[in-house]
Protein backbone atom coordinates (compact mmCIF):
# COMPACT_ATOMS: atom_id res chain seq x y z
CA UNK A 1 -55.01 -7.99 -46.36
CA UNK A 2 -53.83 -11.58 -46.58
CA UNK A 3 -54.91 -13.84 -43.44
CA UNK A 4 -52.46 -16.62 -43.73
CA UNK A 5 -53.87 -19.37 -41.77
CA UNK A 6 -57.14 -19.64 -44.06
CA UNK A 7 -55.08 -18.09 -47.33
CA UNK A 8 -58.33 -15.66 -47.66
CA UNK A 9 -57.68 -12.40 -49.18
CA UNK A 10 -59.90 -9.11 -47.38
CA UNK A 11 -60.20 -5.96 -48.99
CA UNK A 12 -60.79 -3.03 -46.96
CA UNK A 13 -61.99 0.15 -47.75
CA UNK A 14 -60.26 3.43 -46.55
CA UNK A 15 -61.75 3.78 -43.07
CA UNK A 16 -61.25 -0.38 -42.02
CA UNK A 17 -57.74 0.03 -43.32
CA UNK A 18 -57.13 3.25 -40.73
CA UNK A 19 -59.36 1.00 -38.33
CA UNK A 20 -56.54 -1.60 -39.38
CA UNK A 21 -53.69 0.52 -38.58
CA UNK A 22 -54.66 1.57 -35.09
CA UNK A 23 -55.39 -2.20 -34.13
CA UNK A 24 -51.24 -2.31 -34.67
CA UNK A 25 -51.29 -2.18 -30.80
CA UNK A 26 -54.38 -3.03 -28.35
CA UNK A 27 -56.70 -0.36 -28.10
CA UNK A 28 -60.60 0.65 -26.48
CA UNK A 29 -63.47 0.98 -28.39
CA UNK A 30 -63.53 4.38 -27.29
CA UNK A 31 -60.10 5.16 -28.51
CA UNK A 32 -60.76 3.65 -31.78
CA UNK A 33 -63.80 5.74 -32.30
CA UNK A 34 -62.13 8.77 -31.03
CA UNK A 35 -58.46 8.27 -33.58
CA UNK A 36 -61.44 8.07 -36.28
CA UNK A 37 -63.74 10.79 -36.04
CA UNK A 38 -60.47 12.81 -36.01
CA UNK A 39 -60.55 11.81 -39.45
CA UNK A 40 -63.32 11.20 -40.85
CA UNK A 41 -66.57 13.56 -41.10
CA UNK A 42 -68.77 10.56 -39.44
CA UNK A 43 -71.22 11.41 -36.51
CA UNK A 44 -70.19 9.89 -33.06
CA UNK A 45 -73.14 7.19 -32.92
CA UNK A 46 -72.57 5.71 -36.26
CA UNK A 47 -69.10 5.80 -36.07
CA UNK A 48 -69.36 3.51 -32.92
CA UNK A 49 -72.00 1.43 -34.70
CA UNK A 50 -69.81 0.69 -37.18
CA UNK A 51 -66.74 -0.31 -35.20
CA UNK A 52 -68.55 -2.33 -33.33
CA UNK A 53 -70.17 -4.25 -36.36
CA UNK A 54 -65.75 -4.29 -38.09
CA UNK A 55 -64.65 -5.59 -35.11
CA UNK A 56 -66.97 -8.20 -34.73
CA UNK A 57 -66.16 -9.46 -38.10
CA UNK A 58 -63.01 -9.30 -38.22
CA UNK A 59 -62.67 -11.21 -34.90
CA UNK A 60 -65.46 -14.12 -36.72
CA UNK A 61 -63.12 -14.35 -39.60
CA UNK A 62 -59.78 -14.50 -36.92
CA UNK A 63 -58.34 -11.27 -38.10
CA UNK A 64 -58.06 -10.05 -34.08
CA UNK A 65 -59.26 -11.06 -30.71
CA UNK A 66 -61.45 -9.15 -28.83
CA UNK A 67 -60.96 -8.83 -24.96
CA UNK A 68 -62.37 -6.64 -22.53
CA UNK A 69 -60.19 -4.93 -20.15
């Protein structure tokens, strides 16, 4: 993925890039976390972990904004 504004490239691996697709319109934590342990063999608790940790950097390096609802 190419963020324009800073001309940085990211790489994502398989799961950030389904993580990526979702994001294509606003969405919970818990319905992130639910669309991925549909696909992924991941237990519940780590899967959340790890959202949270994505999200958070891709909101530091301006890839989304994070709001609560």
């Amino acid at each position: 993925m190419m963020a324009v504004d800073s001309d940085s490239y990211y790489s994502m691996n398989e799961s950030a890039a389904a993580v990526w697709e979702l994001l294509e319109k606003p969405r919970s934590l818990d319905e992130l976390c639910m669309a991925i342990l549909a696909d992924f063999s991941v237990p519940e608790a780590e899967c959340r972990s790890d959202l949270q940790a994505l999200l958070g950097e891709m909101d530091r390096h301006r890839l989304l904004t994070i709001t609560t609802a």
